[in-house]
C-alpha atoms as a PDB file:
ATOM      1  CA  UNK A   1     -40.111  -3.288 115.378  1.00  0.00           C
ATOM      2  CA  UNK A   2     -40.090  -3.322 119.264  1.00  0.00           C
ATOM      3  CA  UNK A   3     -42.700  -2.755 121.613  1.00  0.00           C
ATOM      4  CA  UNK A   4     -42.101   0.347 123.613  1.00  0.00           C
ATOM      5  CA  UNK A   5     -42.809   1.062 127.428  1.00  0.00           C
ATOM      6  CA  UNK A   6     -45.692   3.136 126.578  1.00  0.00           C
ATOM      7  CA  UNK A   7     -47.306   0.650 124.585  1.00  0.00           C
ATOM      8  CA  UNK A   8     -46.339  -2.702 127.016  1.00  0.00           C
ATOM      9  CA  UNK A   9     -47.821  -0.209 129.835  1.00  0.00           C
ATOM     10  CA  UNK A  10     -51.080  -0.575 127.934  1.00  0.00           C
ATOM     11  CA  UNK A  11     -50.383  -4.619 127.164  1.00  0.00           C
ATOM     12  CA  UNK A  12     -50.095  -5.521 131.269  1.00  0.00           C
ATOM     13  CA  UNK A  13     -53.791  -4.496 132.232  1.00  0.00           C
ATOM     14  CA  UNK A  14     -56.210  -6.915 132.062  1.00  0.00           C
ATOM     15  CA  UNK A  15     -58.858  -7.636 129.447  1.00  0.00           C
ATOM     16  CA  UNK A  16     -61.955  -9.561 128.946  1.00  0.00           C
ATOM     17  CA  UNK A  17     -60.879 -13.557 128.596  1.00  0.00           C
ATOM     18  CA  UNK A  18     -60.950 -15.225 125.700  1.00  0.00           C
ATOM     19  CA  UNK A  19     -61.851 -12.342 123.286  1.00  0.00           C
ATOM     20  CA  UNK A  20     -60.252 -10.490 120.474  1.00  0.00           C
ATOM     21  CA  UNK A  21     -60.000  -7.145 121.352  1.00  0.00           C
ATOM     22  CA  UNK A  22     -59.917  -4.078 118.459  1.00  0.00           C
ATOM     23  CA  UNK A  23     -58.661  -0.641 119.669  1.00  0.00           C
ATOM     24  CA  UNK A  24     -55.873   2.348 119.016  1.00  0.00           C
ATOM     25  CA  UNK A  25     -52.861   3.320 120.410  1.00  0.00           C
ATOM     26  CA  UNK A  26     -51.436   6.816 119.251  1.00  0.00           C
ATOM     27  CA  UNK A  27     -51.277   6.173 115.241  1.00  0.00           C
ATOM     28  CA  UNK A  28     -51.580   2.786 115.121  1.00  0.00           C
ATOM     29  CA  UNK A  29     -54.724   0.052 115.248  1.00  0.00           C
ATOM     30  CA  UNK A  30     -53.849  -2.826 117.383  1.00  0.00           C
ATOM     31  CA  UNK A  31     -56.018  -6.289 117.464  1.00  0.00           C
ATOM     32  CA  UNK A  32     -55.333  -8.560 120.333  1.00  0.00           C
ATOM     33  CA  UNK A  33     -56.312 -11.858 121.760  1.00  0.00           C
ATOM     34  CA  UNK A  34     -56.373 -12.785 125.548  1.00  0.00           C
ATOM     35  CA  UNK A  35     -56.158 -15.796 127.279  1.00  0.00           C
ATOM     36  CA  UNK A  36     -58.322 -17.080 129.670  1.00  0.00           C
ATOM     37  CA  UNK A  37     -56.904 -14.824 132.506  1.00  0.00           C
ATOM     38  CA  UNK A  38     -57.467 -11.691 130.598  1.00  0.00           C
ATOM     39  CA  UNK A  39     -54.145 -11.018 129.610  1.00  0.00           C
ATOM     40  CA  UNK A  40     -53.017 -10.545 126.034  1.00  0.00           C
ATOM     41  CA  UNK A  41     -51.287 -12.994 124.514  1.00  0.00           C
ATOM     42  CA  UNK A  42     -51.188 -12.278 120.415  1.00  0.00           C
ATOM     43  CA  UNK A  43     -50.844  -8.293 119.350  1.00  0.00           C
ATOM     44  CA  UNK A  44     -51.062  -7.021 115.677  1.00  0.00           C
ATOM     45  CA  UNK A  45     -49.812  -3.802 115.507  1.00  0.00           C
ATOM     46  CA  UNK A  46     -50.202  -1.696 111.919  1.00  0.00           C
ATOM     47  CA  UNK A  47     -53.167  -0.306 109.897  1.00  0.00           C
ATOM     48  CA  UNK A  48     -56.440  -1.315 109.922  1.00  0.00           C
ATOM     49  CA  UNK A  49     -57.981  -2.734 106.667  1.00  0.00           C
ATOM     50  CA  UNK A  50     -61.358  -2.237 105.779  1.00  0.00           C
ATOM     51  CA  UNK A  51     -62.099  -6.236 105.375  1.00  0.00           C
ATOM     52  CA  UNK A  52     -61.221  -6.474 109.555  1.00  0.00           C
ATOM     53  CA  UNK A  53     -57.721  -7.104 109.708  1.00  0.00           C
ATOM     54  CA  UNK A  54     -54.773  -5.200 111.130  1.00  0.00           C
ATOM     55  CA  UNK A  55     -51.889  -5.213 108.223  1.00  0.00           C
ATOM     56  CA  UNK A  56     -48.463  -4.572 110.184  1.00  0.00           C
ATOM     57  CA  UNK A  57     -46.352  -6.183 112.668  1.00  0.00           C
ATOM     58  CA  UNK A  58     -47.375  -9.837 114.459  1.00  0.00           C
ATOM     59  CA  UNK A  59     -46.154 -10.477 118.424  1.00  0.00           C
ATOM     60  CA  UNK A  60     -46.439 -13.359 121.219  1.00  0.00           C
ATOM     61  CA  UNK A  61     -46.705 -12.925 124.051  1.00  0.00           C
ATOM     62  CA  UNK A  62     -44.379 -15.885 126.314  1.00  0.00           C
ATOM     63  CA  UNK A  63     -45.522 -16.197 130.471  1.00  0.00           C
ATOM     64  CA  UNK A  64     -43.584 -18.411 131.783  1.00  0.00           C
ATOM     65  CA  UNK A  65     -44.721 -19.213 135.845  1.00  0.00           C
ATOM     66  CA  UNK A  66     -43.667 -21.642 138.032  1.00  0.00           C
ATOM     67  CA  UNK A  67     -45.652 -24.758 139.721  1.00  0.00           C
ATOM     68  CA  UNK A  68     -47.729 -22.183 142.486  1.00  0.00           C
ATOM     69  CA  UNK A  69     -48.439 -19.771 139.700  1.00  0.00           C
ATOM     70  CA  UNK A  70     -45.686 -17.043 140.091  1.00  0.00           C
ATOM     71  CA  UNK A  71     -44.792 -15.427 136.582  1.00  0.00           C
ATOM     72  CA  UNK A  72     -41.082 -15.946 136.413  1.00  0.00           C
ATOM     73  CA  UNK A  73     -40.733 -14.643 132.922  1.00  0.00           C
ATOM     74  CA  UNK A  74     -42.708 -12.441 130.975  1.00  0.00           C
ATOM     75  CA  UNK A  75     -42.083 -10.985 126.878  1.00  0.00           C
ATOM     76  CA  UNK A  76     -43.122 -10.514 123.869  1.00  0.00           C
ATOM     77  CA  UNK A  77     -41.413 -11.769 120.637  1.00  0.00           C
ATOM     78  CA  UNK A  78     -41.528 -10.043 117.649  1.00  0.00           C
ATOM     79  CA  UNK A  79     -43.111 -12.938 114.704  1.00  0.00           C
ATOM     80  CA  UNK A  80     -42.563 -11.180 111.466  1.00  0.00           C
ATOM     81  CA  UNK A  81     -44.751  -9.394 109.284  1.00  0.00           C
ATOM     82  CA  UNK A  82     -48.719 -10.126 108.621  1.00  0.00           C
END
């Protein structure tokens, strides 16, 4: 599975730090974590089950930035099935 433009649009805003954050994107229930910036870092993607957890697709997020804080790389990697 790859993460469209649509969906990566919706990935680059920023969030509430530190959280895990439950919400919908067109027909599918996404659970993310952020990082202390805001910015999400781990994305399920699938269905939600009714114990909490999202049953689908598992992706990090990698930010590389250099020594004055300039993000010189930025993408997700796709981790398999959860």
């Amino acid at each position: 599975m790859k993460i469209g433009d649509k969906l990566l649009k919706e990935l680059s805003k920023k969030y509430q730090p530190d959280s895990m954050i439950n919400s919908r994107f067109e027909r599918y229930d996404l659970a993310f974590k952020t990082d202390s910036e805001g910015n999400p870092i781990l994305l399920f993607i699938g269905t939600l089950k009714p114990d909490g957890q999202v049953r689908g697709n598992r992706f990090v997020r990698n930010i590389i930035r250099d020594a004055s804080g300039k993000v010189l790389k930025d993408h997700w990697d796709h981790k398999g099935r959860t």
